[in-house]
C-alpha atoms as a PDB file:
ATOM      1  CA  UNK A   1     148.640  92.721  56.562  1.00  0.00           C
ATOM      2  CA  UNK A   2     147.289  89.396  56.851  1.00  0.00           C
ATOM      3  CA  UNK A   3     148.843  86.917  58.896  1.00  0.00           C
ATOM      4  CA  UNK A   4     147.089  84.081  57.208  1.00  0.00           C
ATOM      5  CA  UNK A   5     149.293  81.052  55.515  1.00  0.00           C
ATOM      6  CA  UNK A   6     149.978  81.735  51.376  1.00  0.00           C
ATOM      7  CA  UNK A   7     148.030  79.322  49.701  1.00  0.00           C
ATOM      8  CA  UNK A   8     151.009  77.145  48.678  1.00  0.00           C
ATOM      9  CA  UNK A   9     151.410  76.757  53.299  1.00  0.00           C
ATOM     10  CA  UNK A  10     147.923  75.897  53.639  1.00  0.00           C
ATOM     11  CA  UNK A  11     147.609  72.440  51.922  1.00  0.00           C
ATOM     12  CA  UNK A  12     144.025  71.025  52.701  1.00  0.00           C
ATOM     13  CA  UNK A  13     144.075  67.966  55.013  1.00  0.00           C
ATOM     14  CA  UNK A  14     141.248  65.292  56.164  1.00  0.00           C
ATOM     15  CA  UNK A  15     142.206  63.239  58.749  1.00  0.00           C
ATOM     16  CA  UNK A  16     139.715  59.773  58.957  1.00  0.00           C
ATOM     17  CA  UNK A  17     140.025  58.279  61.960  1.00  0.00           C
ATOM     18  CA  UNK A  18     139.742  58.370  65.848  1.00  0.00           C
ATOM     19  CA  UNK A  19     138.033  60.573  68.579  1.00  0.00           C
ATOM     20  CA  UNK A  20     138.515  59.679  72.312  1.00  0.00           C
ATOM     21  CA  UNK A  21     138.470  61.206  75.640  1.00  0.00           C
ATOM     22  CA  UNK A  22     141.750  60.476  77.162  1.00  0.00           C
ATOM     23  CA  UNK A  23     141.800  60.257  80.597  1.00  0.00           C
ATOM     24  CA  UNK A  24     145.444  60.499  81.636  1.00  0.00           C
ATOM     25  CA  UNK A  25     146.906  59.633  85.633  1.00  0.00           C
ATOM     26  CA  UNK A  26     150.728  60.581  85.629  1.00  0.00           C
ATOM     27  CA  UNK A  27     153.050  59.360  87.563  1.00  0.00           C
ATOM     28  CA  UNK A  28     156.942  59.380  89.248  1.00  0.00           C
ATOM     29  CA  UNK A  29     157.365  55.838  87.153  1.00  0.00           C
ATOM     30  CA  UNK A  30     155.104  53.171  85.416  1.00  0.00           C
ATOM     31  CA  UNK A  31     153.900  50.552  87.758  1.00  0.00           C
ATOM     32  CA  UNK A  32     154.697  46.951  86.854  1.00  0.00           C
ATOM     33  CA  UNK A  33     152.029  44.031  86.570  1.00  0.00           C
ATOM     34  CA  UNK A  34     150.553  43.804  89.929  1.00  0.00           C
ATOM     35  CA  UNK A  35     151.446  47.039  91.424  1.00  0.00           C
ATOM     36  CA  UNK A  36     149.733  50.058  92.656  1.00  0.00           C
ATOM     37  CA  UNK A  37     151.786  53.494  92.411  1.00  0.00           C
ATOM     38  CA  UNK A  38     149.997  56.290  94.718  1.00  0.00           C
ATOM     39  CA  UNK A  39     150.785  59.712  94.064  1.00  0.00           C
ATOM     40  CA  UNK A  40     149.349  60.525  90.494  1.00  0.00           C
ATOM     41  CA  UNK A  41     147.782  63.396  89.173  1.00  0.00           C
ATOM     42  CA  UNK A  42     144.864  62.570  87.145  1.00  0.00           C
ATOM     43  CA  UNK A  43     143.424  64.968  84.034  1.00  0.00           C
ATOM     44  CA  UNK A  44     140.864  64.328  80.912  1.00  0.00           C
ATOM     45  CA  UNK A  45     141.649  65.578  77.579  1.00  0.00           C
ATOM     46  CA  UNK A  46     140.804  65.378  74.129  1.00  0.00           C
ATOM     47  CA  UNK A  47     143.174  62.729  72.146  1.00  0.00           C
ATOM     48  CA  UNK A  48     142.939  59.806  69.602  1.00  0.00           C
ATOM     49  CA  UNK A  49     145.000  59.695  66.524  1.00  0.00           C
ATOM     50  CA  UNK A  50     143.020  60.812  64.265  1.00  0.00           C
ATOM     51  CA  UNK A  51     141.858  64.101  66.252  1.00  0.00           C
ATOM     52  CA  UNK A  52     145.418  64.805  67.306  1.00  0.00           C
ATOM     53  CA  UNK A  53     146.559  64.705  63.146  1.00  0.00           C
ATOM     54  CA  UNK A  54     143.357  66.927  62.444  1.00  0.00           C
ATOM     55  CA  UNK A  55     144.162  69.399  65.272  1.00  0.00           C
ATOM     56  CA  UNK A  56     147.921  69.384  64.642  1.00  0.00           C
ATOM     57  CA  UNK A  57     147.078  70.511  61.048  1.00  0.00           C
ATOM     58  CA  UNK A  58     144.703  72.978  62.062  1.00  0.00           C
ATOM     59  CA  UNK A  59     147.063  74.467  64.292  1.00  0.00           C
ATOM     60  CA  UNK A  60     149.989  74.592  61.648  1.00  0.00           C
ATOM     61  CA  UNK A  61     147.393  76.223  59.819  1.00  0.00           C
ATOM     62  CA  UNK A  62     146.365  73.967  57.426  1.00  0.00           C
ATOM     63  CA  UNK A  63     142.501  73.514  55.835  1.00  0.00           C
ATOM     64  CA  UNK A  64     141.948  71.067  58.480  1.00  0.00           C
ATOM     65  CA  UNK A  65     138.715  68.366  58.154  1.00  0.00           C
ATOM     66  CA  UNK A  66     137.934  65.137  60.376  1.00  0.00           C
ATOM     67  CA  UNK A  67     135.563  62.638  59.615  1.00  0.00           C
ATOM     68  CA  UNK A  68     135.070  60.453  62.468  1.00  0.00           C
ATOM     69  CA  UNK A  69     132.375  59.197  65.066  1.00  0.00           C
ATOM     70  CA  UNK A  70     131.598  60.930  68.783  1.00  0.00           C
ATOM     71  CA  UNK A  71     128.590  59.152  71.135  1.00  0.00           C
ATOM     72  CA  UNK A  72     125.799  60.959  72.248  1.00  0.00           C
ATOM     73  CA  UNK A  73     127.091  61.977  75.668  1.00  0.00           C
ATOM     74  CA  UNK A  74     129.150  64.891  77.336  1.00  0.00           C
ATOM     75  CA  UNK A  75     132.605  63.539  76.119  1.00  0.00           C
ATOM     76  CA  UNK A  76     131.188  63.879  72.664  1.00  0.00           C
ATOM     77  CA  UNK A  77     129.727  67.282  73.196  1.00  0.00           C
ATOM     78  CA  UNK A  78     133.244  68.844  74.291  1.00  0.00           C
ATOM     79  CA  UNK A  79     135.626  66.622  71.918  1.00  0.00           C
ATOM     80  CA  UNK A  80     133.579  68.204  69.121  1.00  0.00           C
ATOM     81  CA  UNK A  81     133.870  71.921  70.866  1.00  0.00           C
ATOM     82  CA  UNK A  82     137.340  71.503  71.527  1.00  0.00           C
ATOM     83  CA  UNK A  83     137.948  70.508  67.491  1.00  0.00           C
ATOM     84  CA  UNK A  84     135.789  73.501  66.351  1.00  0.00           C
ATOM     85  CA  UNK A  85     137.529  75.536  68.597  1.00  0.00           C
ATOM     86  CA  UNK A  86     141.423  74.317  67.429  1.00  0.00           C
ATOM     87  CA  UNK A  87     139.865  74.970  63.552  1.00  0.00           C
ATOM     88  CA  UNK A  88     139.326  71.937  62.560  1.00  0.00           C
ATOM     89  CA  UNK A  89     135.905  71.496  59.988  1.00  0.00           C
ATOM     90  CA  UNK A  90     133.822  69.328  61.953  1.00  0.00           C
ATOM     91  CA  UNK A  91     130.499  68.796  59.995  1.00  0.00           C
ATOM     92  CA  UNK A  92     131.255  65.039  58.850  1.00  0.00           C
ATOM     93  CA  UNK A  93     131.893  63.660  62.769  1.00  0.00           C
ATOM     94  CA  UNK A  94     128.296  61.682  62.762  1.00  0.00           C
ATOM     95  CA  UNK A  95     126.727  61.648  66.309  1.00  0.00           C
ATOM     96  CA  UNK A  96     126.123  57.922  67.197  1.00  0.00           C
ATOM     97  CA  UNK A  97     124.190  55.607  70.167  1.00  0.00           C
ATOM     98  CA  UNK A  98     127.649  54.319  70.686  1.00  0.00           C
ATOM     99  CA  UNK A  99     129.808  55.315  73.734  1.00  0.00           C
ATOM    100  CA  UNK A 100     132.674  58.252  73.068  1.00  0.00           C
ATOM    101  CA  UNK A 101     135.759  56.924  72.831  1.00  0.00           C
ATOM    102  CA  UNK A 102     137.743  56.498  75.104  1.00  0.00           C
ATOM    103  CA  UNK A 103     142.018  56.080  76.205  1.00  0.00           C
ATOM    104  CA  UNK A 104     143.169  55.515  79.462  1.00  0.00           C
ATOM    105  CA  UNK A 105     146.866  57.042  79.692  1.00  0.00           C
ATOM    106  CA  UNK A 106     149.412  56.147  82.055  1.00  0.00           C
ATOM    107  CA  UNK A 107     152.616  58.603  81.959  1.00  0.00           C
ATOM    108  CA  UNK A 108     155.279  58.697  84.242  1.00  0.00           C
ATOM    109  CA  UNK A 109     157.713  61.198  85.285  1.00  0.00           C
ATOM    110  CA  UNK A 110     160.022  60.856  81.595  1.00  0.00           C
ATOM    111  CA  UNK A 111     157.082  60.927  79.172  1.00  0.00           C
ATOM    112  CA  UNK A 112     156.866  57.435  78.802  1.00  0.00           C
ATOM    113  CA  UNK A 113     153.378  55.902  78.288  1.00  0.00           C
ATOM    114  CA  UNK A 114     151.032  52.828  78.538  1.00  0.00           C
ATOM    115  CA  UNK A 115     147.833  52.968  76.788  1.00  0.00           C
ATOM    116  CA  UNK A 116     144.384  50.986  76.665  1.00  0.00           C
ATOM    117  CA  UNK A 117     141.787  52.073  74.345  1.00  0.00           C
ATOM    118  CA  UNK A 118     138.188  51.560  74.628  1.00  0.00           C
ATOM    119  CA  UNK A 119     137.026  52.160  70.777  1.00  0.00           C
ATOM    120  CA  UNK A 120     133.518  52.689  71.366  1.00  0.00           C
ATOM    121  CA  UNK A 121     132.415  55.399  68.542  1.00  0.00           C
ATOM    122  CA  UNK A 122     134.834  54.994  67.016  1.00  0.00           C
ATOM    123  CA  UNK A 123     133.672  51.254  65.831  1.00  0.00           C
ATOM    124  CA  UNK A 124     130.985  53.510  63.869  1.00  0.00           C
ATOM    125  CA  UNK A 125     132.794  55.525  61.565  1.00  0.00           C
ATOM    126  CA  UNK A 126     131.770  55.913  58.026  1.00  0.00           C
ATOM    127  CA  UNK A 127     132.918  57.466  55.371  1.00  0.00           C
ATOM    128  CA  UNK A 128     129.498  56.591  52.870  1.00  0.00           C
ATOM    129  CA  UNK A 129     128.648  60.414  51.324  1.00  0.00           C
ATOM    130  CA  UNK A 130     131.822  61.767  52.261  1.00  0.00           C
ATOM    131  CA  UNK A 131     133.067  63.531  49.716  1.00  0.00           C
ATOM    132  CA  UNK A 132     137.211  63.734  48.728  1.00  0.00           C
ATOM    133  CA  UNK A 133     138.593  66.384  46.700  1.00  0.00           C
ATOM    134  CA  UNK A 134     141.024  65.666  44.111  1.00  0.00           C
ATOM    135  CA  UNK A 135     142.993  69.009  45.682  1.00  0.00           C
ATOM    136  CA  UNK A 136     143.254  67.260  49.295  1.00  0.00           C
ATOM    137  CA  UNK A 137     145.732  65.147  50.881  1.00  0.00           C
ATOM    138  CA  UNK A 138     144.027  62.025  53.006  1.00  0.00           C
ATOM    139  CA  UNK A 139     145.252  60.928  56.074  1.00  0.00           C
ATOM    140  CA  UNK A 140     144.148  57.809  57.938  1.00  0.00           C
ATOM    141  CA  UNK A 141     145.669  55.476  61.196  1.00  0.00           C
ATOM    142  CA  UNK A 142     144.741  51.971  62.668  1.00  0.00           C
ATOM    143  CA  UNK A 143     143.003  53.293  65.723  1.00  0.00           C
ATOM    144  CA  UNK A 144     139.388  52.198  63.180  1.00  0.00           C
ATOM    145  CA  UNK A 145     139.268  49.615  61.322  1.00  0.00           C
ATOM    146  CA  UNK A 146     141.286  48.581  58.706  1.00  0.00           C
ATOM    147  CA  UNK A 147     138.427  47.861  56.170  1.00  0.00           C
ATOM    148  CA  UNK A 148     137.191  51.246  56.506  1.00  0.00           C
ATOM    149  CA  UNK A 149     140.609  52.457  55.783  1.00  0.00           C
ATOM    150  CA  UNK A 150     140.586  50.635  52.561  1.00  0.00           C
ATOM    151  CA  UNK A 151     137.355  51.913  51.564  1.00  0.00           C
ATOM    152  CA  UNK A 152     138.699  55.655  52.056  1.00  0.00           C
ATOM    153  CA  UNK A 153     141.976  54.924  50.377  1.00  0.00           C
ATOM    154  CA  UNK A 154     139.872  53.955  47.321  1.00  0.00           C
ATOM    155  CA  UNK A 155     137.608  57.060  47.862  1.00  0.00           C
ATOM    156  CA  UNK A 156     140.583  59.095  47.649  1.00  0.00           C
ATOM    157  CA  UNK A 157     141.321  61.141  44.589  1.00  0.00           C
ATOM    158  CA  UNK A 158     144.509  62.860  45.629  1.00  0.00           C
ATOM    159  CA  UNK A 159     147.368  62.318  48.370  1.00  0.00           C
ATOM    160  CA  UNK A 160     146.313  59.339  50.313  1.00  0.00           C
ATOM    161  CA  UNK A 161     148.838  58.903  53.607  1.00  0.00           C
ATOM    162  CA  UNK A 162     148.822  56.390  56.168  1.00  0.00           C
ATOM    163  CA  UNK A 163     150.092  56.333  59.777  1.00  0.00           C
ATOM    164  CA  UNK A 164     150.031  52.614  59.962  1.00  0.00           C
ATOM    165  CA  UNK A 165     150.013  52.358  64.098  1.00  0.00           C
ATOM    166  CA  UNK A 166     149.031  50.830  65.841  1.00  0.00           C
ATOM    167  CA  UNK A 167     151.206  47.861  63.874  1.00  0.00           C
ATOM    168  CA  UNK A 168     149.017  45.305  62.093  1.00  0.00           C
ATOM    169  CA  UNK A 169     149.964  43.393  58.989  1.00  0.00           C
ATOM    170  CA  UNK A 170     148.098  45.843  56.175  1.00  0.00           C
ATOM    171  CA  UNK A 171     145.847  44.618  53.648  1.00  0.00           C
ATOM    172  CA  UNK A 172     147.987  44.495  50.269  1.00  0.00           C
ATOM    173  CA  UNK A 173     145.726  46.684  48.356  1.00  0.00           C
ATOM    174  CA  UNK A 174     146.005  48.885  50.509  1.00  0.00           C
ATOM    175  CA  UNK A 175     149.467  49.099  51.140  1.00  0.00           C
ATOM    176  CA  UNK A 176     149.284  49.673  47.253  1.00  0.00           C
ATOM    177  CA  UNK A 177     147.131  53.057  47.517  1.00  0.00           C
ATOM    178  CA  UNK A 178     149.485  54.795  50.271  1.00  0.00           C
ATOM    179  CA  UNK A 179     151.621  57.234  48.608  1.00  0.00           C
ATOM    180  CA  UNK A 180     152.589  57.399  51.883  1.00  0.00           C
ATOM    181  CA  UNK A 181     153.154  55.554  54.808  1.00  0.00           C
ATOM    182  CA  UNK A 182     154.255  56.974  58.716  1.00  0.00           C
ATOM    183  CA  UNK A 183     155.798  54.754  61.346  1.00  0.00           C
ATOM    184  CA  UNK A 184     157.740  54.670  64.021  1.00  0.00           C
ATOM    185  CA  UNK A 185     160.691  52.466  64.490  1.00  0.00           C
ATOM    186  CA  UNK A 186     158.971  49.676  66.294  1.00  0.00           C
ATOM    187  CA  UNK A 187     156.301  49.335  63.833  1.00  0.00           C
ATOM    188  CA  UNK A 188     158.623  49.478  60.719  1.00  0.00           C
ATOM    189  CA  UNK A 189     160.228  46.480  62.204  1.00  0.00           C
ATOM    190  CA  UNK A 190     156.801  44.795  63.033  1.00  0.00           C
ATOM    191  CA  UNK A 191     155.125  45.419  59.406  1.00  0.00           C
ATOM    192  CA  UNK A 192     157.903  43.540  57.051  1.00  0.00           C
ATOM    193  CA  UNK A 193     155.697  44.649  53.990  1.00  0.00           C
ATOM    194  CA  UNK A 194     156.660  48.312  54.240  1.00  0.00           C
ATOM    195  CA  UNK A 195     160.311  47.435  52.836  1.00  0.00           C
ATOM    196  CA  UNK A 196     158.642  46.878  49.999  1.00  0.00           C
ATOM    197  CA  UNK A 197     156.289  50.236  50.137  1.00  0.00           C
ATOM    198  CA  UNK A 198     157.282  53.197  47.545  1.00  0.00           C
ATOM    199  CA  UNK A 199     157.723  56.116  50.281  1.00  0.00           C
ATOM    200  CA  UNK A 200     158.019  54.967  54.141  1.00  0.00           C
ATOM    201  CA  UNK A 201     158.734  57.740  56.353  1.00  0.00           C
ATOM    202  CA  UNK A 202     160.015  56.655  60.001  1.00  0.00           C
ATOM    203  CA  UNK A 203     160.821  57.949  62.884  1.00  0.00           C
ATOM    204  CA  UNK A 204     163.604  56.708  65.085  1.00  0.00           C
ATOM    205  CA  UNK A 205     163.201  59.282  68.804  1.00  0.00           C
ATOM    206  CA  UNK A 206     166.225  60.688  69.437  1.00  0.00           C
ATOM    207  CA  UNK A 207     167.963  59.687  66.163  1.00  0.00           C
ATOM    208  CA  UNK A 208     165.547  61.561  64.178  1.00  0.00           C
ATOM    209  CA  UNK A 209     163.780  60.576  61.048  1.00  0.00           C
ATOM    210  CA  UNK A 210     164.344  59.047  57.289  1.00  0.00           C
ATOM    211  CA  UNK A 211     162.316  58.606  54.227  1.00  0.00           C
ATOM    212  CA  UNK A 212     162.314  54.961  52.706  1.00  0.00           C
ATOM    213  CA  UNK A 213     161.397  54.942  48.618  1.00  0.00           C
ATOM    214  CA  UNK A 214     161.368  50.853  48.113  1.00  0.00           C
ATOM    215  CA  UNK A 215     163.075  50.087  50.969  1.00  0.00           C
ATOM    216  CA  UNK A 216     166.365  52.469  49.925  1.00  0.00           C
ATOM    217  CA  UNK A 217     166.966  55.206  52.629  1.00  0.00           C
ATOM    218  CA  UNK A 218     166.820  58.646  50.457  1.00  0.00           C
ATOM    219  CA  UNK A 219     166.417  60.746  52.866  1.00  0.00           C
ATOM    220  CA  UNK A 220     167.187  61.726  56.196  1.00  0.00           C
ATOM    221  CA  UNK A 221     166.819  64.668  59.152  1.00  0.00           C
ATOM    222  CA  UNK A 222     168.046  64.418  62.562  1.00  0.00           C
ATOM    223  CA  UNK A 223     165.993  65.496  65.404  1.00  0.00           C
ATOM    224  CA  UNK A 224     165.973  68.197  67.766  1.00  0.00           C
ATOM    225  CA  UNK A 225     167.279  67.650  70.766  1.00  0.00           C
ATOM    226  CA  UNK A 226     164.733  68.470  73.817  1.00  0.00           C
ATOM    227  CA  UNK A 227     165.481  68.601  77.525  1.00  0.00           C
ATOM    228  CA  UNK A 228     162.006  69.527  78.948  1.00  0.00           C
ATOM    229  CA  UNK A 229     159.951  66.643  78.069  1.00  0.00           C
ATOM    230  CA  UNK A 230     156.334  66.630  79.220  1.00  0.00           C
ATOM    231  CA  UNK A 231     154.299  64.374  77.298  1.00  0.00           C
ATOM    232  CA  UNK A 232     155.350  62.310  74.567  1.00  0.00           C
ATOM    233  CA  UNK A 233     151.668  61.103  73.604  1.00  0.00           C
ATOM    234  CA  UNK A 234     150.701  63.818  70.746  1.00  0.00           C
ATOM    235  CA  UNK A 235     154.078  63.634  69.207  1.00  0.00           C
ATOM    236  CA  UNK A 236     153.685  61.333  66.860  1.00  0.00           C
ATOM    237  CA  UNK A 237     150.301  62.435  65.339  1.00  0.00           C
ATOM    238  CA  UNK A 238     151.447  65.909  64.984  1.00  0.00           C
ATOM    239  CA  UNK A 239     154.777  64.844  63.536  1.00  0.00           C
ATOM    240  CA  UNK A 240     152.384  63.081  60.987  1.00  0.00           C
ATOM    241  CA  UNK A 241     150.340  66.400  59.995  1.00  0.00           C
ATOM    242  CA  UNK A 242     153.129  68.357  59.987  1.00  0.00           C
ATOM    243  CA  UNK A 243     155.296  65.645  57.441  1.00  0.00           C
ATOM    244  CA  UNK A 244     152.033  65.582  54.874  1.00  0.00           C
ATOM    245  CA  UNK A 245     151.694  69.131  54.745  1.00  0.00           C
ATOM    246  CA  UNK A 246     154.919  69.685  54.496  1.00  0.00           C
ATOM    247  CA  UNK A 247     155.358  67.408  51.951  1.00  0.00           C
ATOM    248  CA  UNK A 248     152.167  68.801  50.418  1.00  0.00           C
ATOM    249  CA  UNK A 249     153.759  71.985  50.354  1.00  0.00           C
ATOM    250  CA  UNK A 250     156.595  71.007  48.207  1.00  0.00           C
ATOM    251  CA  UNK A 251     159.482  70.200  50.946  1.00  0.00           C
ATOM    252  CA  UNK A 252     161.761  68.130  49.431  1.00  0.00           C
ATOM    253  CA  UNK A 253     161.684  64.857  51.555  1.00  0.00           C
ATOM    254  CA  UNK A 254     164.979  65.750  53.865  1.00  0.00           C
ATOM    255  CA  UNK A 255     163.329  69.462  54.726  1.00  0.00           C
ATOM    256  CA  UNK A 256     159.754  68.020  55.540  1.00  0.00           C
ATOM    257  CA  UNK A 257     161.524  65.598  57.442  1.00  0.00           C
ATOM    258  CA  UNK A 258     163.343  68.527  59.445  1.00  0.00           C
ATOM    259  CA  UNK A 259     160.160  70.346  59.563  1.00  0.00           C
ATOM    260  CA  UNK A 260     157.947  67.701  61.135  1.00  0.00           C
ATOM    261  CA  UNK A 261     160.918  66.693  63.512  1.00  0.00           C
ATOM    262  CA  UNK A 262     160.940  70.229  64.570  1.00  0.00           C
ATOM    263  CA  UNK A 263     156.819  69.679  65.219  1.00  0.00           C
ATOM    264  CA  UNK A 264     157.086  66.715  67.100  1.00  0.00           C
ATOM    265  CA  UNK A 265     159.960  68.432  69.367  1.00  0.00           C
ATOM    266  CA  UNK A 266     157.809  71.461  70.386  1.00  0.00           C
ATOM    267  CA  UNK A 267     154.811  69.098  71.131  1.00  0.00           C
ATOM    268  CA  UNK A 268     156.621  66.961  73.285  1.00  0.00           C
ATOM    269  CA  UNK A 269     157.123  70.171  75.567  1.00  0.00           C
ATOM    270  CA  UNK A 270     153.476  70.350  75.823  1.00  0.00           C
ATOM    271  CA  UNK A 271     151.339  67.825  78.362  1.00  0.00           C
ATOM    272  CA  UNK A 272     148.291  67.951  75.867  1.00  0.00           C
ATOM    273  CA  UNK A 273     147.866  65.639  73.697  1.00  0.00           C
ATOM    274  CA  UNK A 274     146.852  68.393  70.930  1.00  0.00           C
ATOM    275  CA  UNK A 275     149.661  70.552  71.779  1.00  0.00           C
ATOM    276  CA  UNK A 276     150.016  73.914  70.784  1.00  0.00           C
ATOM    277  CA  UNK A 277     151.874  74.981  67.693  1.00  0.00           C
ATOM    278  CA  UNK A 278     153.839  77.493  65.545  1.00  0.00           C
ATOM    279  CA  UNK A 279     152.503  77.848  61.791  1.00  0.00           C
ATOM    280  CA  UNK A 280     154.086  75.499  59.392  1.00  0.00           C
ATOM    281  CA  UNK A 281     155.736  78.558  57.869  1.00  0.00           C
ATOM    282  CA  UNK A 282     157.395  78.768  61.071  1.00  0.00           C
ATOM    283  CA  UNK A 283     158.901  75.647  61.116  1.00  0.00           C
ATOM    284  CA  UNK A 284     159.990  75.805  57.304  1.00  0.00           C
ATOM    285  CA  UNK A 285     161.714  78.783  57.939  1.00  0.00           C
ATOM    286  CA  UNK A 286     163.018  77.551  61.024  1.00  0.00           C
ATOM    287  CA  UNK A 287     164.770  74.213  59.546  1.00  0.00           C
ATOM    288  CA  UNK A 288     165.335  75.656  56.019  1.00  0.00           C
ATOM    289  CA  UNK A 289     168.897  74.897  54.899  1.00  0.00           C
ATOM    290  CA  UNK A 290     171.696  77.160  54.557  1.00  0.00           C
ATOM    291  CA  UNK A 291     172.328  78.269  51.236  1.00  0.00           C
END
């Protein structure tokens, strides 16, 4: 017998958005301005938001598609392997003179993180010829630019969701074309328009998550509690895939909340930033209510 997702578990997904090589030193803490902390281990692996979404889906077994932008060098080469590899459909990731991009990670001994990204390709992304399928759910970030995000938002013909970090005020119009929007705490507190957005979905760390419909909580899931904590950077983006397909799926909001909670628990017990995943069927059956 097949072990293969039914077709209502494998909602298709394209993720539009960022590719970078993260190079990632961790640490016993985070050192403050000035300071120099000895003792780290250093490791490069594949990250940005919107490769992290695209292999999270993949991996929850999902029809998973990326359309981004990788530079003509070796951390292009093996960001596109390792994406091929994970099952993501790879064909509309143009090759550009640009530089791969790039995050450097600092983590320390908790999971906590600081960041800097160096955009590079990711500056080049296009979405001109790329076609959208009415049947497809759309999933974009703020790690390219915000125009472009617009422009695939209109492009979009079916589900069109938006995980709108990092925080910057959002173009109105396109606020209007999310049927979805994905934040954490922080940013739902730094982007005042979403109180006004029809479904805001937000996650709140160890309180767990809610779904917003016009700024009225309808919806809520608590999260899983998790003890062994090794990297909190892939979280997020996987909680994102796993909420839209989910959702895509026909979870009623409180399950797909539970679901993706569930997601972003077992990838925080992974030190990839592409962690490594159950099906989605799984994790329905997993956090599926008692009758």
């Amino acid at each position: 017998m097949s072990s293969s997702p039914s077709p209502a578990l494998r909602p298709a997904l394209t993720v539009v958005g960022s590719i970078n090589l993260d190079i990632t030193a961790t640490a016993g803490r985070l050192p403050t301005p000035g300071e120099t902390v000895g003792g780290g281990v250093l490791r490069q692996q594949p990250g940005g938001k919107g490769a992290n979404q695209a292999v999270a889906a993949a991996r929850l077994g999902g029809s998973s598609r990326m359309v981004g932008a990788v530079g003509r060098d070796e951390a292009g080469r093996s960001l596109l392997t390792a994406m091929a590899e994970a099952g993501v459909d790879t064909r509309d990731i143009a090759t550009v003179d640009a530089a791969t991009g790039t995050a450097l990670v600092l983590v320390d001994s908790d999971g906590e993180n600081q960041i800097v990204v160096c955009p590079g390709a990711n500056g080049e992304v296009s979405v001109g010829g790329v076609p959208f399928g009415a049947d497809e759910a759309v999933l974009c970030q703020l790690e390219i630019e915000q125009e472009l995000v617009l422009e695939t938002a209109r492009r979009t013909q079916g589900f069109f969701a938006l995980n709108a970090a990092p925080a910057a005020p959002l173009i109105p119009e396109l606020l209007e074309r999310c049927d979805l929007v994905i934040v954490n705490e922080s940013e739902y507190a730094l982007i005042p328009a979403l109180k006004y957005a029809p479904l805001v979905a937000v996650t709140y760390g160890g309180d767990g998550s809610a779904i917003f419909e016009n700024g009225v909580r309808v919806a809520e899931a608590p999260a899983v509690r998790v003890t062994d904590i090794a990297n909190t950077i892939g979280a997020g983006d996987a909680f994102c895939a796993a909420l839209v397909l989910a959702l895509r799926a026909g979870l009623e909001h409180s399950h797909a909340l539970a679901v993706a909670n569930a997601v972003g628990a077992d990838a925080v017990r992974d030190a990839s930033s592409q962690p490594a995943l159950q099906t989605l069927a799984h994790y329905i059956e997993a956090t599926r209510p008692a009758a």
